[in-house]
C-alpha atoms as a PDB file:
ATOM      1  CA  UNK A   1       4.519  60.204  11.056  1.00  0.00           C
ATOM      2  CA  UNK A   2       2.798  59.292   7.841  1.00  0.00           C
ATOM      3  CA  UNK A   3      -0.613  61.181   7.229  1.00  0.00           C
ATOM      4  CA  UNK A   4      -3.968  59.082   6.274  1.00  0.00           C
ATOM      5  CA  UNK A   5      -3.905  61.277   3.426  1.00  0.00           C
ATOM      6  CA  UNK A   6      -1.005  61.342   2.054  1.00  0.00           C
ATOM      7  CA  UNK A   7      -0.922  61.601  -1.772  1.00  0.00           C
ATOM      8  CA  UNK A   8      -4.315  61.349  -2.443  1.00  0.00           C
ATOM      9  CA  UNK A   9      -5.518  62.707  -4.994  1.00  0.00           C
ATOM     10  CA  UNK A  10      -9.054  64.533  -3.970  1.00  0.00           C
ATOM     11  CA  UNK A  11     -11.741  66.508  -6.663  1.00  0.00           C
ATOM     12  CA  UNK A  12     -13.155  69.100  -4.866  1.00  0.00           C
ATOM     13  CA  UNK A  13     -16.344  70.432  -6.342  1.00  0.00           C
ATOM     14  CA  UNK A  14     -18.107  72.743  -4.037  1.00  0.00           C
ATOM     15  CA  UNK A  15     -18.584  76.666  -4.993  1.00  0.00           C
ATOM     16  CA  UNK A  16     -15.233  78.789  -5.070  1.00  0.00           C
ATOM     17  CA  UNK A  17     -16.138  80.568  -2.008  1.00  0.00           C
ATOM     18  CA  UNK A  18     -16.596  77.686  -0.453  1.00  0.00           C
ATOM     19  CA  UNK A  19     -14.133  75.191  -1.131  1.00  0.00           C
ATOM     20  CA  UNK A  20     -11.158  76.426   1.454  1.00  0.00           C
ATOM     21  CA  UNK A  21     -12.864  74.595   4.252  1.00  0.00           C
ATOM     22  CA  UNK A  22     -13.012  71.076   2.759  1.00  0.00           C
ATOM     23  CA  UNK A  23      -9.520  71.599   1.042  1.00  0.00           C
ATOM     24  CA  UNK A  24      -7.647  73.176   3.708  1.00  0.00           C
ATOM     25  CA  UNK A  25      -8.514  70.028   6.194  1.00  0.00           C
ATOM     26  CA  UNK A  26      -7.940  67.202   3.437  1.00  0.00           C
ATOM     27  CA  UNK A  27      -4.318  68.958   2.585  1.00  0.00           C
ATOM     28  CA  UNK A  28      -3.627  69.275   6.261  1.00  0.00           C
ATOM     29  CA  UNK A  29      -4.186  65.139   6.044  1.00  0.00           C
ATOM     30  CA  UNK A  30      -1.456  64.958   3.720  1.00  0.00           C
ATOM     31  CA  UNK A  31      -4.255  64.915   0.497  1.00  0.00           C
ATOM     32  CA  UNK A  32      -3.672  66.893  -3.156  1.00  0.00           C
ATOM     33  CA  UNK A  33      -6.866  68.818  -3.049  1.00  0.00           C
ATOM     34  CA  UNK A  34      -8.145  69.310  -6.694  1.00  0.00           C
ATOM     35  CA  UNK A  35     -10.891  71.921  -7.192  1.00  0.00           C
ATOM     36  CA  UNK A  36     -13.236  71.713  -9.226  1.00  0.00           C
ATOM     37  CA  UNK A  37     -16.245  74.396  -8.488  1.00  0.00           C
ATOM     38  CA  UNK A  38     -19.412  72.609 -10.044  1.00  0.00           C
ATOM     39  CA  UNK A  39     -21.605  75.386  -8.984  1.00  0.00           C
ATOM     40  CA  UNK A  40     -22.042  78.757  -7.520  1.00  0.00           C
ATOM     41  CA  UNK A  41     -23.836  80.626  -5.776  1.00  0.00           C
ATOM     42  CA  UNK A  42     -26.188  84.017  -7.731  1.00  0.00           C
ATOM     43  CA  UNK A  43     -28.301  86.521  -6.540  1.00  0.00           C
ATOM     44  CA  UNK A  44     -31.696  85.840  -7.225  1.00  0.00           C
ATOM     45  CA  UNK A  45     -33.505  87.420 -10.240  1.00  0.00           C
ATOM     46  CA  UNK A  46     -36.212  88.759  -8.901  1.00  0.00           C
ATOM     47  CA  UNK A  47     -36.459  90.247  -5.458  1.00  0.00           C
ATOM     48  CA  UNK A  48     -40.106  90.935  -4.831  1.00  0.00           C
ATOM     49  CA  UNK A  49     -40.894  87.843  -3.022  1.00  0.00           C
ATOM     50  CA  UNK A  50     -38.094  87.805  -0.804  1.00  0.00           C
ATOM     51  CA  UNK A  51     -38.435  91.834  -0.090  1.00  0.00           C
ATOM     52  CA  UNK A  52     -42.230  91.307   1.220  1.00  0.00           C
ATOM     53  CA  UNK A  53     -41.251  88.662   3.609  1.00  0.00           C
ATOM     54  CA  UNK A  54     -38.405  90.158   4.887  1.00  0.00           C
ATOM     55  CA  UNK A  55     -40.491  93.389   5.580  1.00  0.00           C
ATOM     56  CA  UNK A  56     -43.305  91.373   7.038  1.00  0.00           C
ATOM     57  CA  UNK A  57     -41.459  88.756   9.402  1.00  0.00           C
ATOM     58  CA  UNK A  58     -43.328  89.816  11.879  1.00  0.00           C
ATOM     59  CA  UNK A  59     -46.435  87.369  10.293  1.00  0.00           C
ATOM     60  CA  UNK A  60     -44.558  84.125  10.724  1.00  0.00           C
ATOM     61  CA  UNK A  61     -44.351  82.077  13.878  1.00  0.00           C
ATOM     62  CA  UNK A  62     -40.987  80.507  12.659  1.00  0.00           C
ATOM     63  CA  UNK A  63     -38.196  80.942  10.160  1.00  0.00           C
ATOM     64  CA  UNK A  64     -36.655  78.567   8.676  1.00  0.00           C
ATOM     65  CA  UNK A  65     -32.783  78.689   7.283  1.00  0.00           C
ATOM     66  CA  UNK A  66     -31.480  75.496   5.241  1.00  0.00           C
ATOM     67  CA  UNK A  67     -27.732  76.759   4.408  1.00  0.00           C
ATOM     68  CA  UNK A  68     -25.167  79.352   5.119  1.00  0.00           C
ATOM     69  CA  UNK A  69     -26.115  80.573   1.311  1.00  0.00           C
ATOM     70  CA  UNK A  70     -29.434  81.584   2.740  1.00  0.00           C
ATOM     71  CA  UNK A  71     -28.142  83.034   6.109  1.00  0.00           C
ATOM     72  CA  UNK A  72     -25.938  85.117   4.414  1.00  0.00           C
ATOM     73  CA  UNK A  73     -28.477  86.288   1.505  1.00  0.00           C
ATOM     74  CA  UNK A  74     -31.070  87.311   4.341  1.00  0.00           C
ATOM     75  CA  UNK A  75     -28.473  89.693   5.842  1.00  0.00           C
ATOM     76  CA  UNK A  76     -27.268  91.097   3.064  1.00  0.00           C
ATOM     77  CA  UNK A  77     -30.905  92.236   1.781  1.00  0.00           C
ATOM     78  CA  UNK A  78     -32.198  92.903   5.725  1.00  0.00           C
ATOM     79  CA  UNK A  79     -28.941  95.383   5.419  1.00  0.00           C
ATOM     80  CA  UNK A  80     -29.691  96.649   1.781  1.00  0.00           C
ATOM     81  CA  UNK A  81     -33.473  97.184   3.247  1.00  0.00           C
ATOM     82  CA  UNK A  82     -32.242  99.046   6.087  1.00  0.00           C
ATOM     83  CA  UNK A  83     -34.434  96.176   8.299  1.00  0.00           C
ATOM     84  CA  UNK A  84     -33.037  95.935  11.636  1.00  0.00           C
ATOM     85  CA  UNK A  85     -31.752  92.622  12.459  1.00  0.00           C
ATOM     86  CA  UNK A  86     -34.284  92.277  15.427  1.00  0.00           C
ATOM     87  CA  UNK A  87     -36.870  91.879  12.695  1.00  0.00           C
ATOM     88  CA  UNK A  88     -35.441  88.723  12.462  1.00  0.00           C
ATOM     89  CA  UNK A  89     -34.168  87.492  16.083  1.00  0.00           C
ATOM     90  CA  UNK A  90     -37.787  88.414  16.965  1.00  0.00           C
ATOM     91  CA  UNK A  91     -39.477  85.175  15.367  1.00  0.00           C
ATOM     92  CA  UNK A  92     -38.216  81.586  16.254  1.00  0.00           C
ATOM     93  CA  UNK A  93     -35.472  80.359  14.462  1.00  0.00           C
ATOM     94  CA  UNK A  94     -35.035  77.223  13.001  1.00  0.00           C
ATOM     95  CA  UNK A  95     -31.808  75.581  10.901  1.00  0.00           C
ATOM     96  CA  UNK A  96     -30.582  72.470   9.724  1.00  0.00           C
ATOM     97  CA  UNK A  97     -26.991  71.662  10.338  1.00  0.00           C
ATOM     98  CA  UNK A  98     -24.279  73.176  12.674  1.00  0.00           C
ATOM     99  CA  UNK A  99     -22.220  75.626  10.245  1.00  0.00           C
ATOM    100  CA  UNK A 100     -25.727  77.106   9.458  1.00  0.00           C
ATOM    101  CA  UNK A 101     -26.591  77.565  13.226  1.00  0.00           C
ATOM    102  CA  UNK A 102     -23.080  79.452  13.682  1.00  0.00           C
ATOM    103  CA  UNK A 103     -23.463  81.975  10.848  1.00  0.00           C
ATOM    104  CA  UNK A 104     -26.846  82.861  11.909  1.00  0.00           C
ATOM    105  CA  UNK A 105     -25.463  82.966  15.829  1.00  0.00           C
ATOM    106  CA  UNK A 106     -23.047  84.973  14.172  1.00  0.00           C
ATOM    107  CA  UNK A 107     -24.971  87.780  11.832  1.00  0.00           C
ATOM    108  CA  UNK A 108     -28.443  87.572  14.049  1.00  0.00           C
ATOM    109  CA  UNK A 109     -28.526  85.096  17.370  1.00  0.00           C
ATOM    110  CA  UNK A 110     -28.419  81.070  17.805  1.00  0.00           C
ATOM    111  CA  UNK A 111     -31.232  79.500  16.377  1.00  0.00           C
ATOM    112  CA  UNK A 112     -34.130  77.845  18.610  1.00  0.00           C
ATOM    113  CA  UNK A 113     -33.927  74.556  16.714  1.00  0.00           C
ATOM    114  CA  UNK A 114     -31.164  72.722  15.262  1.00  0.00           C
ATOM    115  CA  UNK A 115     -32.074  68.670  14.433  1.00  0.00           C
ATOM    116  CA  UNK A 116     -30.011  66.304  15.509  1.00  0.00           C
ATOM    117  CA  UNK A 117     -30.179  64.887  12.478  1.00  0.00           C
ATOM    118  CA  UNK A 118     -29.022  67.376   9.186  1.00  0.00           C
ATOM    119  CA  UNK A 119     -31.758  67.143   7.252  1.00  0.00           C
ATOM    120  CA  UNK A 120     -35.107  68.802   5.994  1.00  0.00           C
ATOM    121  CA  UNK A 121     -36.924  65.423   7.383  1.00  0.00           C
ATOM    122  CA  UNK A 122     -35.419  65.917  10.764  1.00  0.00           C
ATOM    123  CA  UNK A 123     -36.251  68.888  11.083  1.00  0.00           C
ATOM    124  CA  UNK A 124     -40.385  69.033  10.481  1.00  0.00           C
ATOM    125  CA  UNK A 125     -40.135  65.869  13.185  1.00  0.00           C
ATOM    126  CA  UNK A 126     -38.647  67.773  15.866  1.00  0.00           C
ATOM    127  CA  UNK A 127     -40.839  70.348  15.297  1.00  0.00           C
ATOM    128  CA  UNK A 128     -43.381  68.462  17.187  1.00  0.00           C
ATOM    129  CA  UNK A 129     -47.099  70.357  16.678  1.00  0.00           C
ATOM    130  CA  UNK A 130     -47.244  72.773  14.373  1.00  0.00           C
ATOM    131  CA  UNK A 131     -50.987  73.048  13.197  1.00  0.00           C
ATOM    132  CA  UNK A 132     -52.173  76.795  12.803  1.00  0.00           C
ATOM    133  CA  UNK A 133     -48.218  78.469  13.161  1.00  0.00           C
ATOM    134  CA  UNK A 134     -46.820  80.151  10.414  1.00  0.00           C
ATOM    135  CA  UNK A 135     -44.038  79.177   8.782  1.00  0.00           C
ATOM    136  CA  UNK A 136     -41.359  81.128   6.782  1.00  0.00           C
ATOM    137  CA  UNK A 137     -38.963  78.955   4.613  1.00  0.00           C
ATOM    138  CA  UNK A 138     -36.115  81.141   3.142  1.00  0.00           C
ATOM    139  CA  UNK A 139     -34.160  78.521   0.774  1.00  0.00           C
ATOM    140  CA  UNK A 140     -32.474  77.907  -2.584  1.00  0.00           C
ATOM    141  CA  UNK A 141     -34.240  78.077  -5.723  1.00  0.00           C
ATOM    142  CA  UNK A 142     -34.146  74.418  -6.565  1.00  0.00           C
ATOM    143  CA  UNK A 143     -34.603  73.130  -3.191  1.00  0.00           C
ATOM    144  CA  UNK A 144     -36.627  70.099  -2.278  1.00  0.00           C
ATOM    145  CA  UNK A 145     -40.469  70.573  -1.516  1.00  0.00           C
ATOM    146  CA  UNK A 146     -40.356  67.800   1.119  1.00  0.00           C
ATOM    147  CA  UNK A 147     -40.185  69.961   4.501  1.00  0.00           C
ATOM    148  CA  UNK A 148     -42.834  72.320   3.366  1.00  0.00           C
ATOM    149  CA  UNK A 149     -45.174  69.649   2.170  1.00  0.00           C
ATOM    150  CA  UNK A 150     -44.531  67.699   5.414  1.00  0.00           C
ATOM    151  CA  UNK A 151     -45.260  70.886   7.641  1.00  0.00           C
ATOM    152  CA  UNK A 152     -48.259  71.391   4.889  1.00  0.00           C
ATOM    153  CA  UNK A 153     -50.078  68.044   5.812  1.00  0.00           C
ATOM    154  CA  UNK A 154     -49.171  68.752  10.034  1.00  0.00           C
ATOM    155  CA  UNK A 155     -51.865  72.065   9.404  1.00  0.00           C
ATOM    156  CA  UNK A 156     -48.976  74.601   9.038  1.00  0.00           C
ATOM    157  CA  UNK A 157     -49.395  77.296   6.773  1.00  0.00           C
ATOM    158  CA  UNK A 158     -45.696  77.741   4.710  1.00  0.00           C
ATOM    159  CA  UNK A 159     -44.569  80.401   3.036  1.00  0.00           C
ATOM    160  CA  UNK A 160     -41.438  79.901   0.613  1.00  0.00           C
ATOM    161  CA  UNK A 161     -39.298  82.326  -0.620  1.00  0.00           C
ATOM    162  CA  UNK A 162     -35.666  81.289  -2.966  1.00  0.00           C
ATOM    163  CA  UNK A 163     -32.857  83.971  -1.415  1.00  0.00           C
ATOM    164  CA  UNK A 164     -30.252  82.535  -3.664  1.00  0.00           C
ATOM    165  CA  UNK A 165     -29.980  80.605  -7.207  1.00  0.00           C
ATOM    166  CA  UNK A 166     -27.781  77.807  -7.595  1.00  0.00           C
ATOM    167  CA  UNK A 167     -26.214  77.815 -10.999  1.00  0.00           C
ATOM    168  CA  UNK A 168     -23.502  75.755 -12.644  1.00  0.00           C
ATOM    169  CA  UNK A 169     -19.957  77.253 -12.604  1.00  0.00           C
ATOM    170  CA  UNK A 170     -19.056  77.990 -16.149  1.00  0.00           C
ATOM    171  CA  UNK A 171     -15.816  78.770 -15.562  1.00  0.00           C
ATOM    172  CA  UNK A 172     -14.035  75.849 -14.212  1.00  0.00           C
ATOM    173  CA  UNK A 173     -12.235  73.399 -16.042  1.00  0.00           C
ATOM    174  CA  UNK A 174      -9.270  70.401 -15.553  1.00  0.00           C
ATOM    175  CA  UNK A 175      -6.449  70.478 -17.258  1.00  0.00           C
ATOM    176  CA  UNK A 176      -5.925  67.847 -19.941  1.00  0.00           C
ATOM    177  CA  UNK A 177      -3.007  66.461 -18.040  1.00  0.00           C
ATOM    178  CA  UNK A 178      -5.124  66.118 -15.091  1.00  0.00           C
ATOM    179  CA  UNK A 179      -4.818  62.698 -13.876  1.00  0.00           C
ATOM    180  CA  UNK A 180      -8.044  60.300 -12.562  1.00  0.00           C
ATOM    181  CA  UNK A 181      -8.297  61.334  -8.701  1.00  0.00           C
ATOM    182  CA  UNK A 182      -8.796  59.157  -5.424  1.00  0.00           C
ATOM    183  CA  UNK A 183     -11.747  60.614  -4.597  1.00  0.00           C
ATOM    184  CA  UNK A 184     -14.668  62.934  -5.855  1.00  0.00           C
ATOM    185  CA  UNK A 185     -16.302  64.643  -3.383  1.00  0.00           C
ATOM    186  CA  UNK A 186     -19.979  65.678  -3.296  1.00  0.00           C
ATOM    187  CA  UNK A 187     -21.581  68.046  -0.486  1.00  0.00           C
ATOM    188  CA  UNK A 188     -24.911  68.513  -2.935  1.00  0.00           C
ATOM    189  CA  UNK A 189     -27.570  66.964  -5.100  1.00  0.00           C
ATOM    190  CA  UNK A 190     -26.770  69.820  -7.446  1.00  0.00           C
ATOM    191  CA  UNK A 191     -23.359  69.479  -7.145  1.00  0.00           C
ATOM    192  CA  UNK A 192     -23.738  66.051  -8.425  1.00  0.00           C
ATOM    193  CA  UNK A 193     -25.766  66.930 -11.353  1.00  0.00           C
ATOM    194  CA  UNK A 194     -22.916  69.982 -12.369  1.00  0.00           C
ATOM    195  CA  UNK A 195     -19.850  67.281 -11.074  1.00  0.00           C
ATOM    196  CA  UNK A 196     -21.257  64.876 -13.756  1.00  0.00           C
ATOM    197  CA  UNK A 197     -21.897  67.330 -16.509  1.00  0.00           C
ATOM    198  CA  UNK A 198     -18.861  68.828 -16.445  1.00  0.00           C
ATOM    199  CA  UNK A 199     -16.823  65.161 -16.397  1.00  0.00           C
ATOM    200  CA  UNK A 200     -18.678  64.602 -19.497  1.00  0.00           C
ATOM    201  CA  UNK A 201     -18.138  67.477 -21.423  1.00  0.00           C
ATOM    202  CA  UNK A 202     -13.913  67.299 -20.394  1.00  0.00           C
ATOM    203  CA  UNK A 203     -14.499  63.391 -21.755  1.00  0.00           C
ATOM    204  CA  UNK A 204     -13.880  62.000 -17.917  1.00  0.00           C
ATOM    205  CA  UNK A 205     -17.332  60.653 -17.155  1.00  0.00           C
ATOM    206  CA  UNK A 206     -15.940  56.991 -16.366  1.00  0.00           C
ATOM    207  CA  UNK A 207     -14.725  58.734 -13.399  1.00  0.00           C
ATOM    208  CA  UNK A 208     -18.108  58.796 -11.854  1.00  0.00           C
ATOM    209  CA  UNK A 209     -17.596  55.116 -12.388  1.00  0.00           C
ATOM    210  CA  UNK A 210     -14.042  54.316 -11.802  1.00  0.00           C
ATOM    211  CA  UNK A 211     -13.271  56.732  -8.725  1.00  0.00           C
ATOM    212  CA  UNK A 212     -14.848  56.538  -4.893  1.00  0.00           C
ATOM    213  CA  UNK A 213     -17.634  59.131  -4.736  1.00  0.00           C
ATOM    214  CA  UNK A 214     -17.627  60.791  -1.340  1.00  0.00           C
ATOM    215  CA  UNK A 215     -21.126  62.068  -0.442  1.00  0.00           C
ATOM    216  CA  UNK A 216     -21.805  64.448   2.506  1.00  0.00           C
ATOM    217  CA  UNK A 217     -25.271  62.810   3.138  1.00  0.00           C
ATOM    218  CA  UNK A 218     -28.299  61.019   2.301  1.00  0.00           C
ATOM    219  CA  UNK A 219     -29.496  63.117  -0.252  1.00  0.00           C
ATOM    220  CA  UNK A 220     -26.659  63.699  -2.272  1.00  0.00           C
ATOM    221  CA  UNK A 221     -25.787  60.028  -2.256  1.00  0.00           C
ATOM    222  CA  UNK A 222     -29.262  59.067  -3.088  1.00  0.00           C
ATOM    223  CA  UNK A 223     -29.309  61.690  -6.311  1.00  0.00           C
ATOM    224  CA  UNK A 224     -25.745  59.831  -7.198  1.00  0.00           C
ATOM    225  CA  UNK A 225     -26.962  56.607  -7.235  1.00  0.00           C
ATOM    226  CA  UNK A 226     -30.410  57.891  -9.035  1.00  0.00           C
ATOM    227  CA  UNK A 227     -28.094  58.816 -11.844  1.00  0.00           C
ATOM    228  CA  UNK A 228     -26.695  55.902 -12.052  1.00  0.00           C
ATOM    229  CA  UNK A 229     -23.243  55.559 -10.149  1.00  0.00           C
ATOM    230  CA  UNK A 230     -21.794  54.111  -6.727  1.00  0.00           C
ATOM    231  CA  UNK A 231     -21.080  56.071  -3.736  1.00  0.00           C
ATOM    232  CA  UNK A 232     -18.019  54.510  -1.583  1.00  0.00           C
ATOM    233  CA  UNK A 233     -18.117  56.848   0.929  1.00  0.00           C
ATOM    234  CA  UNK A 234     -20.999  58.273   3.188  1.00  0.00           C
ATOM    235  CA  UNK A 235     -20.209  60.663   6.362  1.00  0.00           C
ATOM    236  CA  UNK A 236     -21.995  59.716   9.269  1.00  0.00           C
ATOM    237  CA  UNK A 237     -22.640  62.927  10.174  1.00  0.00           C
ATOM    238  CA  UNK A 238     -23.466  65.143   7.653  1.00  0.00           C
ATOM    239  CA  UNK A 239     -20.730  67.972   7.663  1.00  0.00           C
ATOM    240  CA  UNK A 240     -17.616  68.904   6.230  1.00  0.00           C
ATOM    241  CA  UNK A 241     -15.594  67.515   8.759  1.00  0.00           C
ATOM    242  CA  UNK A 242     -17.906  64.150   9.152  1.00  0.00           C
ATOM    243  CA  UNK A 243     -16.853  64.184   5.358  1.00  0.00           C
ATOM    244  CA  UNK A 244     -13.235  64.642   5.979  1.00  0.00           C
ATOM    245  CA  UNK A 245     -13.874  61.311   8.773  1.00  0.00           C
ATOM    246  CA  UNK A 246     -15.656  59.116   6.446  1.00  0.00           C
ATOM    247  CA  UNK A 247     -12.938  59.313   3.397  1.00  0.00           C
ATOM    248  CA  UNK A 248      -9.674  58.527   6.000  1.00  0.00           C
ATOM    249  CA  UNK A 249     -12.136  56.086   7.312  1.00  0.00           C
ATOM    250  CA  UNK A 250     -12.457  54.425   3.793  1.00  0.00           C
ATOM    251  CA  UNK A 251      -8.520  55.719   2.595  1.00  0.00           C
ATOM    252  CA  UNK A 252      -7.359  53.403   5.840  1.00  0.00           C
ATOM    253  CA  UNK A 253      -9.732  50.292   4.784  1.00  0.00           C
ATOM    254  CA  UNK A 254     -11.887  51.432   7.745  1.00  0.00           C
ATOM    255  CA  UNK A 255     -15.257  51.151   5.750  1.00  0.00           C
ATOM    256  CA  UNK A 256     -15.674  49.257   2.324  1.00  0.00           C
ATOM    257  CA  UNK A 257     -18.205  50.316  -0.331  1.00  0.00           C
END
């Protein structure tokens, strides 16, 4: 039996690390995964914010996790600190998005609060009252300000602390015989920013124009079209496999852009 896939050519541009999961799926659908890394993911510079919260959760009411990135910086430094992980499962527990929920279930305990929708937004709306808690927000350097400003103006006080830098891949290039894919694939605003810059410096920036962009969610797809280029494809749940769903959707003439 034929696979919705098959022959597709698909640009993969999430971090090395982290690419296995989308590829893996999209080759087991009969695709040519193409990677790709646009970014990756750095130690931050400068620890001395993130070393006085960890050592003080006990101050915050809630802690807040955005990625796997951050799960996995906070348990490498609790463990370099020699902080028990209690110091952590202690406080209530907050993430957006399911593969974040299962590596903190996995290095500390399931979280109190996942959103049913995967997104900062969601997430300070579920919430419910939050006037007078304390609020610890361990995230990427460039993340967005709009959950902390929301839970700002509801009377929370936030703390935020960047566990991890996000910084463009400087090693990864196409070959020159490397011909225009199916599909480019975005899981990230700064993905898209790296994914576009790198395109132009290889002289294959009409491919932001000329191929279906795949975005993961509402963000990414809304930074795409910011700078300027159409997104085909939108997951309706935002995940890697809601990804995977949305571009057979579109490959089969499911969805149109």
């Amino acid at each position: 039996m034929s696979k919705p896939l098959a022959g597709k050519r698909i640009l993969i541009t999430r971090p090395r690390g982290q690419a296995s999961q989308l590829g893996d799926r999209l080759a087991e659908l009969g695709a040519i995964p193409v990677q790709l890394p646009a970014i990756e993911i750095a130690a931050p510079l400068d620890y001395t914010d993130f070393d006085a919260a960890l050592r003080d959760l006990k101050r915050f009411d809630w802690v807040v996790l955005t990625s796997v990135n951050g799960v996995a910086a906070v348990s490498v430094r609790m463990s370099k600190l020699g902080i028990p992980a209690t110091a952590l499962s202690s406080r209530k527990l907050a993430v957006i998005g399911p593969s974040t929920a299962a590596a903190l279930k996995a290095s500390f305990r399931e979280p109190d609060l996942v959103p049913h929708e995967y997104v900062s937004e969601a997430l300070a709306s579920t919430l419910g009252e939050v006037k007078g808690l304390s609020f610890l927000l361990l995230r990427a350097d460039i993340a967005r300000k709009d959950l902390a400003e929301e839970l700002k103006r509801k009377g929370a006080a936030v703390t935020e602390v960047a566990v991890y830098r996000i910084v463009t891949e400087e090693g990864s290039r196409l070959t020159e015989s490397e011909p225009r894919p199916d599909y480019i694939t975005l899981t990230s605003s700064a993905s898209a920013h790296a994914t576009l810059a790198k395109l132009r410096e290889g002289g294959r920036e009409e491919w932001m124009r000329k191929v279906p962009i795949a975005c993961i969610g509402p963000i990414t797809a809304k930074t795409v079209r910011d700078l300027g280029y159409k997104v085909a494809v939108g997951a309706e749940e935002y995940t890697i496999p809601g990804l995977v769903d949305a571009i057979v959707k579109h490959a089969n003439g499911a969805i149109h852009a």
